[in-house]
Protein backbone atom coordinates (compact mmCIF):
# COMPACT_ATOMS: atom_id res chain seq x y z
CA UNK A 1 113.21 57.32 -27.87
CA UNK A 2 112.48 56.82 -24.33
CA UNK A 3 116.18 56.78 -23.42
CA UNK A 4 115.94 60.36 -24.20
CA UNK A 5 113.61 61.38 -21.41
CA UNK A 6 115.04 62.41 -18.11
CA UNK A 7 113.51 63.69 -14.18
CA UNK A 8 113.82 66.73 -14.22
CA UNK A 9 114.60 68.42 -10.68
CA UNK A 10 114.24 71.73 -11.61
CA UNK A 11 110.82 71.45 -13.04
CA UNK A 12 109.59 69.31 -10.25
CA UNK A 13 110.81 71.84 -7.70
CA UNK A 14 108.71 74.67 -10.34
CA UNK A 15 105.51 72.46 -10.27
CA UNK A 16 105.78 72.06 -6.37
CA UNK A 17 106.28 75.60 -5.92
CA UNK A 18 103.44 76.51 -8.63
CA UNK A 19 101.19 74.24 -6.71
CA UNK A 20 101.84 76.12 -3.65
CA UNK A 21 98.15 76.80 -2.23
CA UNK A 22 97.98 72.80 -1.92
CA UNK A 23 101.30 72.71 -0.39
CA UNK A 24 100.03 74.96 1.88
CA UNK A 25 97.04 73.28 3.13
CA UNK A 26 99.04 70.01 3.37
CA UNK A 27 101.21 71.68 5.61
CA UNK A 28 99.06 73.12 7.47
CA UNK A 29 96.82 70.14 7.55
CA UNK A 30 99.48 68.31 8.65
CA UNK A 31 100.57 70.32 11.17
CA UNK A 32 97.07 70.79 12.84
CA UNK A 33 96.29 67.13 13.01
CA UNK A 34 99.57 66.20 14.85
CA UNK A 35 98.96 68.52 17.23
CA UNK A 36 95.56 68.39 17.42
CA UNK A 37 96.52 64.15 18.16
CA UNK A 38 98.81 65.28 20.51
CA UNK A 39 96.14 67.18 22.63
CA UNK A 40 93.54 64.67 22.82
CA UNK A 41 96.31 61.80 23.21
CA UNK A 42 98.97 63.23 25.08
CA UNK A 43 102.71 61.38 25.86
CA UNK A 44 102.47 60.36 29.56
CA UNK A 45 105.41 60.78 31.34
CA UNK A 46 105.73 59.16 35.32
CA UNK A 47 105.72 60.56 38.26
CA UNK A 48 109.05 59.09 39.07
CA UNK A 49 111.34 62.14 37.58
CA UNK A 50 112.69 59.43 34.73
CA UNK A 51 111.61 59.20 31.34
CA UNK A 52 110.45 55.75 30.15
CA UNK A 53 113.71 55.04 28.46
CA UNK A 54 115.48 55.69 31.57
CA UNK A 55 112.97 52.99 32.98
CA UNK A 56 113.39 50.55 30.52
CA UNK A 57 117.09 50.24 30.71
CA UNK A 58 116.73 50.19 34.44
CA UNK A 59 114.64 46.83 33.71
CA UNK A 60 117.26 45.58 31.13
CA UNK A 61 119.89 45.92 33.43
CA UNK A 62 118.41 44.45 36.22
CA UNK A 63 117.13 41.47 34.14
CA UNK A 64 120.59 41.09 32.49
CA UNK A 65 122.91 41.45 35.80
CA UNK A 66 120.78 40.59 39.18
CA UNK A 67 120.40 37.14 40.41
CA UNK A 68 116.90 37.79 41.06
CA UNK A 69 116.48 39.12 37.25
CA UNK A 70 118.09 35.58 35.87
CA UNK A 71 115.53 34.22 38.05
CA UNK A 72 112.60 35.87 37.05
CA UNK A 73 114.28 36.06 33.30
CA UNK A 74 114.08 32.24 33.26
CA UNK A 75 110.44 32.01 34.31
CA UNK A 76 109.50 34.35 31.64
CA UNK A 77 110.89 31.78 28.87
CA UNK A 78 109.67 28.83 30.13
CA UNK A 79 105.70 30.25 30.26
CA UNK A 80 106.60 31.50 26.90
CA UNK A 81 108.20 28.15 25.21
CA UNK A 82 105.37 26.73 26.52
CA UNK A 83 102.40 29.32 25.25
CA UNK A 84 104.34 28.59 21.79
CA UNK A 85 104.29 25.04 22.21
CA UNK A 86 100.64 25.05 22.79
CA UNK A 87 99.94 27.26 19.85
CA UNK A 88 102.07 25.39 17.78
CA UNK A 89 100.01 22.14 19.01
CA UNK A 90 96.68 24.06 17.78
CA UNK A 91 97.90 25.08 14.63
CA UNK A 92 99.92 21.92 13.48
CA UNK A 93 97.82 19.31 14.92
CA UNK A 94 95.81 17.31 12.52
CA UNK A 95 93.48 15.74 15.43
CA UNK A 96 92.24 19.46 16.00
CA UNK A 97 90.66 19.83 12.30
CA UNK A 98 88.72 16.76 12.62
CA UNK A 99 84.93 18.14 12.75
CA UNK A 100 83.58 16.95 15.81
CA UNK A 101 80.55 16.20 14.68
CA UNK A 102 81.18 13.73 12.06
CA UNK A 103 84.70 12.58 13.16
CA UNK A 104 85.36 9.15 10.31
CA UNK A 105 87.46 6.06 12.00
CA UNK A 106 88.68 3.30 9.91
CA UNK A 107 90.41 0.45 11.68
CA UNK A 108 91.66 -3.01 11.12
CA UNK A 109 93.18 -6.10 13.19
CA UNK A 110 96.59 -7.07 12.57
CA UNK A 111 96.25 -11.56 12.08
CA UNK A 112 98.31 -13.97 11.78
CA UNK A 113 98.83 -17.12 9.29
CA UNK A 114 101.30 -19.47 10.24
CA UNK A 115 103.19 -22.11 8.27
CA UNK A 116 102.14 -25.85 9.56
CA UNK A 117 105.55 -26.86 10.68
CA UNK A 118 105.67 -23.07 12.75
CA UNK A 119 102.95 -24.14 15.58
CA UNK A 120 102.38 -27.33 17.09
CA UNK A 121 98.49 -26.84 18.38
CA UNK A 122 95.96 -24.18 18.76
CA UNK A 123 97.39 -22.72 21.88
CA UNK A 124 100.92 -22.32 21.15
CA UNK A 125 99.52 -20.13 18.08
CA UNK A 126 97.32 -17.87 20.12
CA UNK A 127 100.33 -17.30 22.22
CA UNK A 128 102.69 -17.09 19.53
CA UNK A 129 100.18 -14.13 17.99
CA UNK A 130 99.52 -12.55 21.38
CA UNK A 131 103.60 -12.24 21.47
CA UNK A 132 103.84 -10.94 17.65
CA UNK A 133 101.16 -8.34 18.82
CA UNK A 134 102.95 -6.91 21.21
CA UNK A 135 106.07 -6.77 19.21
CA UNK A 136 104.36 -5.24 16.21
CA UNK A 137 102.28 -2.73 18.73
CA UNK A 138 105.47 -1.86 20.13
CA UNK A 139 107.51 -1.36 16.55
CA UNK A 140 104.10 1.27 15.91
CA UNK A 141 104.89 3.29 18.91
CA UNK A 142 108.81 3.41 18.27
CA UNK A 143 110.12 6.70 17.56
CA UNK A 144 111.53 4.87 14.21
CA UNK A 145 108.28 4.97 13.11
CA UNK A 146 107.51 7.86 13.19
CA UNK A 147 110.71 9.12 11.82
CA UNK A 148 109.56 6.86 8.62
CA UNK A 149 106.61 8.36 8.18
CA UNK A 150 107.15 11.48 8.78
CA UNK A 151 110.15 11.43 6.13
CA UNK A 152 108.69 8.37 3.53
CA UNK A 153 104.83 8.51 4.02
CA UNK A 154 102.49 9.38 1.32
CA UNK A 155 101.02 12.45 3.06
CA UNK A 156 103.62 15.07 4.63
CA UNK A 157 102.91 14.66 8.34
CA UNK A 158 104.80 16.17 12.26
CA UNK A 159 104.94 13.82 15.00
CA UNK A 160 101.88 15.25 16.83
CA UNK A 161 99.57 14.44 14.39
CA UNK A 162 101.17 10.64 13.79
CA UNK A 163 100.95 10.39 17.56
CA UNK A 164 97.08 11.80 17.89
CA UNK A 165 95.77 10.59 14.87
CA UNK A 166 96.74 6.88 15.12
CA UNK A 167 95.83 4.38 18.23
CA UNK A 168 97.21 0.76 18.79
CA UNK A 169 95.86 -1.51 21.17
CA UNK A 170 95.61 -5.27 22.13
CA UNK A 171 92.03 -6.31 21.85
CA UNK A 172 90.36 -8.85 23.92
CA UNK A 173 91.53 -11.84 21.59
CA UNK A 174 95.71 -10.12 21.77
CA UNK A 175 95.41 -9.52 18.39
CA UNK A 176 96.36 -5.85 17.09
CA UNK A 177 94.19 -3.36 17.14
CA UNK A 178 94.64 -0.14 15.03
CA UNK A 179 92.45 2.87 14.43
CA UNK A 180 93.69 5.87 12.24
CA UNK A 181 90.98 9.45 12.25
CA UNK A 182 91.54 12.45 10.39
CA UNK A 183 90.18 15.57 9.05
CA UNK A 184 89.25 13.98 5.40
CA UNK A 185 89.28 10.52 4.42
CA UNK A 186 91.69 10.65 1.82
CA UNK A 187 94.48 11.52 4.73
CA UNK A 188 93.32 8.41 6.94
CA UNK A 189 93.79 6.14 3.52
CA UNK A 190 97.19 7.64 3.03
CA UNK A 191 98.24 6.92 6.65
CA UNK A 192 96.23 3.09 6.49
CA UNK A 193 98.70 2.27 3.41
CA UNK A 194 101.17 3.42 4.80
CA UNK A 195 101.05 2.03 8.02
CA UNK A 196 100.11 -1.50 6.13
CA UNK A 197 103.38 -1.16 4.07
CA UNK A 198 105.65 -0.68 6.59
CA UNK A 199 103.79 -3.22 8.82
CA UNK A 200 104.98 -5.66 5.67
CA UNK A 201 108.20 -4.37 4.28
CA UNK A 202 110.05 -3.40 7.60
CA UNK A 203 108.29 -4.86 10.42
CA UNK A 204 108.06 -8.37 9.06
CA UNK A 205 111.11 -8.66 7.21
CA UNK A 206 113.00 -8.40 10.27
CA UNK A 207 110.91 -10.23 13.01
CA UNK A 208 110.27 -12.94 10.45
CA UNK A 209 113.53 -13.71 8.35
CA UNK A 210 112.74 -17.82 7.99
CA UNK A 211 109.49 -16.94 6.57
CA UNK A 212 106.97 -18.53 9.59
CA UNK A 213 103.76 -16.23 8.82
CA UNK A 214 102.08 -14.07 7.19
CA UNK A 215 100.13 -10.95 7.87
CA UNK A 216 96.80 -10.24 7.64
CA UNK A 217 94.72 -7.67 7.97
CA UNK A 218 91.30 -8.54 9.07
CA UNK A 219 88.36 -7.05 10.75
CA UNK A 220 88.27 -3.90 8.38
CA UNK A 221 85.47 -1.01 9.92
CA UNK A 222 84.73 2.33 8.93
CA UNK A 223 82.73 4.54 10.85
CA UNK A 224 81.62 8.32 11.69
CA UNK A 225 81.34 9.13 15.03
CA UNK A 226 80.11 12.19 17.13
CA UNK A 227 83.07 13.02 19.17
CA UNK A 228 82.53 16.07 21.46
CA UNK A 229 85.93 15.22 22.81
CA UNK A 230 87.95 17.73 20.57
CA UNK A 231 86.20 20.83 21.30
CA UNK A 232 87.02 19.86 25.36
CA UNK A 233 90.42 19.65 24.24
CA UNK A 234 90.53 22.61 22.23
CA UNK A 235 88.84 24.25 25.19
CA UNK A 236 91.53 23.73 27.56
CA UNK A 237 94.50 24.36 25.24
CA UNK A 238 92.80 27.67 25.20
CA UNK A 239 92.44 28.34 28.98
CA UNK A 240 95.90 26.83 29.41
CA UNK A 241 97.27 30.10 26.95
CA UNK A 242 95.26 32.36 28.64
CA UNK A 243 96.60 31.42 32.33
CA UNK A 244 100.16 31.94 30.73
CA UNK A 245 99.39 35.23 28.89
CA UNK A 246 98.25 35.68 32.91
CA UNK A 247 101.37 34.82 34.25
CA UNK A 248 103.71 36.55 31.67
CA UNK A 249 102.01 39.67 32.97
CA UNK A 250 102.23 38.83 36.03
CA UNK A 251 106.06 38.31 35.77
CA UNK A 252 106.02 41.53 34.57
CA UNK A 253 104.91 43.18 37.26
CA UNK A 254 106.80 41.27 39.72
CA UNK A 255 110.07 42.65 37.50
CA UNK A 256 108.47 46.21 37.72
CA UNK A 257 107.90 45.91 41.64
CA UNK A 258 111.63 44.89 42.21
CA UNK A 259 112.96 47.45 39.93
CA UNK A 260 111.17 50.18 41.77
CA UNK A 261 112.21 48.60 45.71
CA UNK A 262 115.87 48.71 44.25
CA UNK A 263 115.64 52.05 43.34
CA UNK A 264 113.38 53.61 45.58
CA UNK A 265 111.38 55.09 43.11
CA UNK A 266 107.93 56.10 43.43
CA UNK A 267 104.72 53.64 43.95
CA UNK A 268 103.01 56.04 41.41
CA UNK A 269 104.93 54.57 38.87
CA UNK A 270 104.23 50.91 39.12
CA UNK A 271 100.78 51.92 39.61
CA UNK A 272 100.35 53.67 36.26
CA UNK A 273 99.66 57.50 37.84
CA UNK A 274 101.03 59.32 35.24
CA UNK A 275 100.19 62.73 33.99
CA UNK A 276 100.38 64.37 30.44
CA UNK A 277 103.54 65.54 28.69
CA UNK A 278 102.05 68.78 26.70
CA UNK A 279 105.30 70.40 27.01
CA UNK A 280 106.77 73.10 24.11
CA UNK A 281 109.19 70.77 23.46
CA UNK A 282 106.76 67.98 22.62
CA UNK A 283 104.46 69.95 21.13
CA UNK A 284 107.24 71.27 18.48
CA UNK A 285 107.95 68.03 18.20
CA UNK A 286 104.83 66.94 16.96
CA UNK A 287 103.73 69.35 14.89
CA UNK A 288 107.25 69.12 13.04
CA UNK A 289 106.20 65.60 12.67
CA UNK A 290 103.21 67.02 10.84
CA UNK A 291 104.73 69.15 8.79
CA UNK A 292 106.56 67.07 7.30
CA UNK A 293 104.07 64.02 6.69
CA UNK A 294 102.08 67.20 4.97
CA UNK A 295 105.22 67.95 2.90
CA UNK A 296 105.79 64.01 1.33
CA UNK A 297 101.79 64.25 0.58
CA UNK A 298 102.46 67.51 -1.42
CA UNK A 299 105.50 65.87 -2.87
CA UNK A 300 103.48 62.84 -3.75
CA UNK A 301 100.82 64.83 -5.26
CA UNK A 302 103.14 67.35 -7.54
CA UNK A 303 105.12 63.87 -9.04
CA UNK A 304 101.30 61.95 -9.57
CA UNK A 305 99.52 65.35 -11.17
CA UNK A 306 103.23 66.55 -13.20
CA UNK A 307 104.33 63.65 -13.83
CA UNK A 308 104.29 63.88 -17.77
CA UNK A 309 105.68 67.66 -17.33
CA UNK A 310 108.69 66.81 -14.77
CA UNK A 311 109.74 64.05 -16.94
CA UNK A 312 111.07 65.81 -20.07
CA UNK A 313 111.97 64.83 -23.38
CA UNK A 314 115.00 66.49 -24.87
CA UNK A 315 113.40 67.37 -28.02
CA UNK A 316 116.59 68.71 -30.04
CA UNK A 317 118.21 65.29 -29.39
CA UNK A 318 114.87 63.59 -31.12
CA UNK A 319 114.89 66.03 -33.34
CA UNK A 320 118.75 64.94 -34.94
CA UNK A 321 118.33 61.15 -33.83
CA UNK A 322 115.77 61.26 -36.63
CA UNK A 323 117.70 63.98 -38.97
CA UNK A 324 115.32 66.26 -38.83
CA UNK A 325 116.26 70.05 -38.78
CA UNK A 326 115.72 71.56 -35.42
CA UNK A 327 114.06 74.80 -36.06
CA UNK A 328 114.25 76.42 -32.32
CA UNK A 329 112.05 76.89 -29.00
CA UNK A 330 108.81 78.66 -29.05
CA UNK A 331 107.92 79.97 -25.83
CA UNK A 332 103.67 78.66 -25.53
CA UNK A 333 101.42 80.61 -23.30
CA UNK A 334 99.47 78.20 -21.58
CA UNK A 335 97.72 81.20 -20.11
CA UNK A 336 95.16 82.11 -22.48
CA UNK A 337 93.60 84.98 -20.44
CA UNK A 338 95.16 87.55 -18.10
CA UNK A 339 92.75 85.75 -14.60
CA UNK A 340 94.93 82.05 -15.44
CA UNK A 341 97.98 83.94 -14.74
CA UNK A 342 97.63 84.03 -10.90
CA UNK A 343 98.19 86.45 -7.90
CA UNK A 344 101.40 88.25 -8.01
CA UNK A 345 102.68 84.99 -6.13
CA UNK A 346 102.15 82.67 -8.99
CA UNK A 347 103.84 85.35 -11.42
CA UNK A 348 107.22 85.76 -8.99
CA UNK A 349 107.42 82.13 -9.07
CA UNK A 350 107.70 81.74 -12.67
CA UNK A 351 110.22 84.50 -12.99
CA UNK A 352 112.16 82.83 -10.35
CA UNK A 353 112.52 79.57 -12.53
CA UNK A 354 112.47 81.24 -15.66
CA UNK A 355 109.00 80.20 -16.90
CA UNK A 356 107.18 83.37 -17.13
CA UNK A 357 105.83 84.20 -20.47
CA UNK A 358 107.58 87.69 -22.22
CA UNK A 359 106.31 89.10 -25.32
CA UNK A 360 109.52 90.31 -26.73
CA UNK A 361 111.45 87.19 -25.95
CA UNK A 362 108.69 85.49 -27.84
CA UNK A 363 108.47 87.37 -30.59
CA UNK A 364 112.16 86.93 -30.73
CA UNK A 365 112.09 83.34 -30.98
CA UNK A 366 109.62 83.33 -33.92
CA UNK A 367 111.09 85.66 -35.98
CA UNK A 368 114.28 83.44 -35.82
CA UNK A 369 112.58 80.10 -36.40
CA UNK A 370 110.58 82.27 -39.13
CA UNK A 371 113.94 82.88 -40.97
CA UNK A 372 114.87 79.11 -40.36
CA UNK A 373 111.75 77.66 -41.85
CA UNK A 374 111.87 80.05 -45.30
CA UNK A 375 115.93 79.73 -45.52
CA UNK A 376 114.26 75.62 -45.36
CA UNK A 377 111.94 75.97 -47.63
CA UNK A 378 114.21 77.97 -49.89
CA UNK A 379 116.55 75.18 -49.93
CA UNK A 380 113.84 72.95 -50.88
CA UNK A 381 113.30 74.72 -53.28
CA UNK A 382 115.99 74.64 -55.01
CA UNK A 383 117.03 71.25 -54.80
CA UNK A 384 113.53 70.24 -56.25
CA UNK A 385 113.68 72.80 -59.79
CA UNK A 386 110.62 71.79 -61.11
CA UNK A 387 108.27 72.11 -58.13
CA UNK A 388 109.77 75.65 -57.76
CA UNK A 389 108.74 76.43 -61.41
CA UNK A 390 105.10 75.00 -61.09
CA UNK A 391 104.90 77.20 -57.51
CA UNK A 392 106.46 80.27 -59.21
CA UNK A 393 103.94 79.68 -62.06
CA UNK A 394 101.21 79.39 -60.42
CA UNK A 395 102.10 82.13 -57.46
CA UNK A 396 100.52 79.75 -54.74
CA UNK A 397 101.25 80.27 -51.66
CA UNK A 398 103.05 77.22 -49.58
CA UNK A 399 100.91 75.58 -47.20
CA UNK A 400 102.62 73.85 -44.14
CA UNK A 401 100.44 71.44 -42.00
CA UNK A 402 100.97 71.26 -38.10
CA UNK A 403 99.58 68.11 -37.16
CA UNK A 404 98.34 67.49 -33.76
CA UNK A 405 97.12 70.89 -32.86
CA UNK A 406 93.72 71.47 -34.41
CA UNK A 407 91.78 70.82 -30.97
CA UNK A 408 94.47 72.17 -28.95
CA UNK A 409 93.49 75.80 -27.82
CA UNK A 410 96.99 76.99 -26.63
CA UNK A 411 99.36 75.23 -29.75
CA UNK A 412 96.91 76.86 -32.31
CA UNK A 413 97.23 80.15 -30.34
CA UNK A 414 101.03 79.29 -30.96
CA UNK A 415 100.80 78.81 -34.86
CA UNK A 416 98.90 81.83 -35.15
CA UNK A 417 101.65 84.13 -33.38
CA UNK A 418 103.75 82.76 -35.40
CA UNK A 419 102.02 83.22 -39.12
CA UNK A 420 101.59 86.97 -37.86
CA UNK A 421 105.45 87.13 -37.11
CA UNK A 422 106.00 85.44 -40.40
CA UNK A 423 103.84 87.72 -42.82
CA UNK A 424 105.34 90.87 -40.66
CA UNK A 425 108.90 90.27 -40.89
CA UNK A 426 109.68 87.36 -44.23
CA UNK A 427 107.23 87.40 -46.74
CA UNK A 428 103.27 88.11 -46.37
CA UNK A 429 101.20 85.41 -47.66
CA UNK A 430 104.47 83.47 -48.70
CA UNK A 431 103.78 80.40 -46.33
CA UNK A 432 100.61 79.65 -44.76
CA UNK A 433 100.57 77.64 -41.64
CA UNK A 434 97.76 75.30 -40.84
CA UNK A 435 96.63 73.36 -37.25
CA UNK A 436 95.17 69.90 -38.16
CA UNK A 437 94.31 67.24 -36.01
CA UNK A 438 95.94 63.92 -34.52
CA UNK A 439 97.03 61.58 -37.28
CA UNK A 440 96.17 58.79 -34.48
CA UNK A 441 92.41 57.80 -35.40
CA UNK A 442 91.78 61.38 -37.56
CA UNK A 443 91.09 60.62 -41.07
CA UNK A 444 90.69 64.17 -42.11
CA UNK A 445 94.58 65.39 -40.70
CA UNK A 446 95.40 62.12 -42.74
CA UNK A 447 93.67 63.11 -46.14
CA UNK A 448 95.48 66.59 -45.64
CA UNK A 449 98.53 65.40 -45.88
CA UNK A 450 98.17 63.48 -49.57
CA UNK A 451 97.22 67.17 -50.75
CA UNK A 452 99.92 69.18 -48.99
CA UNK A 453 103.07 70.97 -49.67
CA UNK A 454 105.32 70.02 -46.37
CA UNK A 455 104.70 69.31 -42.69
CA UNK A 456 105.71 71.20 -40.18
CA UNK A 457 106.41 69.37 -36.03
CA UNK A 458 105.50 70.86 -33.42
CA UNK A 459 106.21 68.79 -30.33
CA UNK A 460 107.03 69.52 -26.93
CA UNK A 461 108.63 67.58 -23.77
CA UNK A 462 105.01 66.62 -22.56
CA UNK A 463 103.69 64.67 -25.81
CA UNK A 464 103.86 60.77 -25.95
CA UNK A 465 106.54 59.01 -27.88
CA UNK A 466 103.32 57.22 -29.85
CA UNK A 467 102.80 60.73 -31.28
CA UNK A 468 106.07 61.82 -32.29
CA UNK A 469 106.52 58.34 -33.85
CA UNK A 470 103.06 57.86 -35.50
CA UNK A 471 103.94 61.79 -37.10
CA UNK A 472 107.68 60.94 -38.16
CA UNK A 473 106.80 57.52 -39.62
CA UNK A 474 103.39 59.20 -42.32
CA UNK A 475 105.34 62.28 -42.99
CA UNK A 476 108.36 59.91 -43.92
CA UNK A 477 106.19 56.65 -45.67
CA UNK A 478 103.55 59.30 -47.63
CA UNK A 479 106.83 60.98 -49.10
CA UNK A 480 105.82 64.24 -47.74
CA UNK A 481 109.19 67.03 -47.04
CA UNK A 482 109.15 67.84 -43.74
CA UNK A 483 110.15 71.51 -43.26
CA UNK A 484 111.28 70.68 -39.47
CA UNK A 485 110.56 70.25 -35.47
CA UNK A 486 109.75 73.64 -33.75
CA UNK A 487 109.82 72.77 -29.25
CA UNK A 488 107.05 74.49 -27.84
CA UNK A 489 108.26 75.33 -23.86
CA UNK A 490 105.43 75.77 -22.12
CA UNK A 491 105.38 79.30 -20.19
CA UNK A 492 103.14 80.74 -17.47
């Protein structure tokens, strides 16, 4: 049944309007504070006769067409590839999350074993390993390593922290040296293995294709170090992006200085002497600015406090979707004394959007649905013979239950109009009609209905679908008649 339920523009343009003392103070709120901003913060505008738009495409054109622009144009993006490259650096490199204070090294020598028909004596093998070394150092350092490990390695690594975070040297023996440091110790094992596998499966594969040695990897250390190193380094990155936020400003002003010697405007400009722009002009401008950031939060408030009312349910089409008969609108006055009525503001409001409550048109309504709900019952009636004969007997009058409305001030207000309408006009004491509560958690509106004669709806646009459901589906499973649905329109 939710299909059924629509925005309604006309009622949110009622609720706005009916709400119009907060649209008011939004408005005016709104208003004040711009301008009120606009006082204590005023536009500045230069001494120079040009508005700052007018500047800045001055500086876009010079920058864009004058040698001297290019020039300056081309300074500005190198200092700023390079203030990018250094935060990058910060950010990316590993070697900078490494706590200086307990900064963990594991290392390990890269050895030698030769085959016995490979090496003739002792000191053809130390220089056949000193030569290796530097072949396998070398290989570590190539830019195909990195490539591997950055695209194959266990851990997902860029090329500054391969670089920083791995060192190769020849020791004093010219064996292989190699350290790896990291921020956690599961990274450096990552980058050991990895290094150790490629040391095997790439390196030595291809420097040793008759099979002359083997590797080994010897001289395994771990340690934690103090290493006071990294803040230094992290110190001067840092001073090294301040001097170029420095000298982008400084470019700046250079570009400003020219701009101004081109065209001989004033040296108030470039200096910043400006004064305030509290023209009319601005000043409308502002506080239309306000007005209209006060308007969306009145708009925002009318859809978040109407929401239910603004979105309305088309009752009549519930009303057949379910075959039930549609027994007319009931105008409902929400006002319940003459003060909840409002000024004369509030009342020429509703009349404008046809919501006022009128008597007459009221009384209208109910005698109708009055003749619709005994023509109803008639029929009833006379379709069922025998529960006409035992109500004839018996001369009892037929009670009609209106669930939902027992604790609701205004819809019992509504049933009572309408039982004074009914014994006026149809037949006194014929039909009584009686408020009970929710059937959602009320046992007592529940127990009412075993003992009834027929139920009687009365919904409007603002109740839930759960309660026009819950109602439909007893009425229909306790195999009590419903009479009908009566819309109650809320009026003001």
């Amino acid at each position: 049944m939710e299909e059924l339920k629509s925005f309604n523009l006309k009622a949110f343009f009622f609720y706005l309007f009916k709400s119009w003392r907060v649209l008011l103070i939004c408005l005016l709120l709104g208003t004040a504070i711009a301008l009120g901003l606009t006082f204590a913060n005023p536009p500045r505008t230069g001494d120079a006769g040009i508005s700052e738009r007018e500047y800045k495409k001055l500086v876009s054109d010079f920058i864009a067409y004058e040698t001297e622009g290019q020039y300056y144009l081309d300074n500005l993006e190198m200092v700023r590839k390079s203030n990018h490259k250094l935060r990058q650096t910060l950010s990316e490199d590993l070697y900078f999350h490494i706590d200086p204070t307990q900064r963990m090294n594991k290392s390990f020598v890269l050895n030698f074993k030769f085959a016995e028909d490979a090496v003739s004596d002792a000191k053809e093998e130390a220089r056949t390993a000193r030569v290796l070394s530097l072949r396998y150092m070398q290989a570590l350092q190539d830019e195909t390593f990195v490539l591997h490990m950055m695209e194959k390695g266990r851990v997902p690594l860029n090329d500054m922290s391969i670089r920083h975070l791995i060192r190769t040297e020849i020791n004093d023996d010219g064996l292989l040296f190699l350290e790896v440091t990291g921020p956690d110790e599961s990274l450096i094992d990552a980058i050991m293995w990895d290094i150790r596998d490629y040391a095997e499966l790439v390196l030595h594969a291809g420097m040793d294709p008759m099979g002359d040695y083997e590797l080994m990897f010897t001289h395994e250390r771990v340690e934690v170090v103090e290493d006071p190193g990294i803040l230094r380094l992290k110190e001067e990155l840092q001073r090294m992006i301040t001097l170029g936020e420095a000298r982008l400003e400084e470019i700046h002003q250079d570009i400003e200085r020219a701009v101004d010697a081109k065209h001989q405007l004033t040296a108030t400009k470039t200096q910043g002497e400006v004064k305030a722009d509290l023209s009319m002009r601005t000043l409308i401008k502002r506080g239309l600015m306000g007005f209209f950031v006060g308007l969306f939060i009145s708009i925002v408030w009318t859809l978040i406090r109407y929401w239910n009312e603004i979105g309305v349910f088309n009752v009549k089409k519930a009303s057949h979707a379910l075959n039930l008969m549609y027994l007319g609108a009931l105008p409902m006055d929400t006002a319940l004394d003459k003060d909840r009525r409002g000024n004369a503001l509030d009342r020429r409001i509703a009349r404008w959007f046809k919501r006022a409550y009128d008597v007459s048109v009221a009384e209208t309504a109910m005698a109708y649905t009055a003749e619709l709900i005994m023509g109803k019952v008639n029929a009833m009636g006379g379709a069922n013979t025998t529960a006409s004969a035992k109500n004839s007997s018996q001369e009892m009058p037929l009670q009609l239950l209106v669930p939902g409305t027992e604790t609701d001030r205004v819809r019992t207000l509504l049933i009572e109009q309408l039982q004074t309408v009914f014994d006026k006009t149809i037949a006194p004491g014929a039909i009584t009609f009686k408020p009970i509560g929710r059937f959602a958690g009320d046992p007592t509106a529940v127990q009412a209905v075993e003992k009834t004669s027929a139920l009687l709806y009365l919904w409007s646009n603002t109740d839930t679908t759960e309660k026009r459901m819950l109602e439909y589906q007893l009425g229909r499973h306790l195999d009590v008649p419903v009479i009908g649905v009566v819309e109650a329109c809320a009026m003001y």
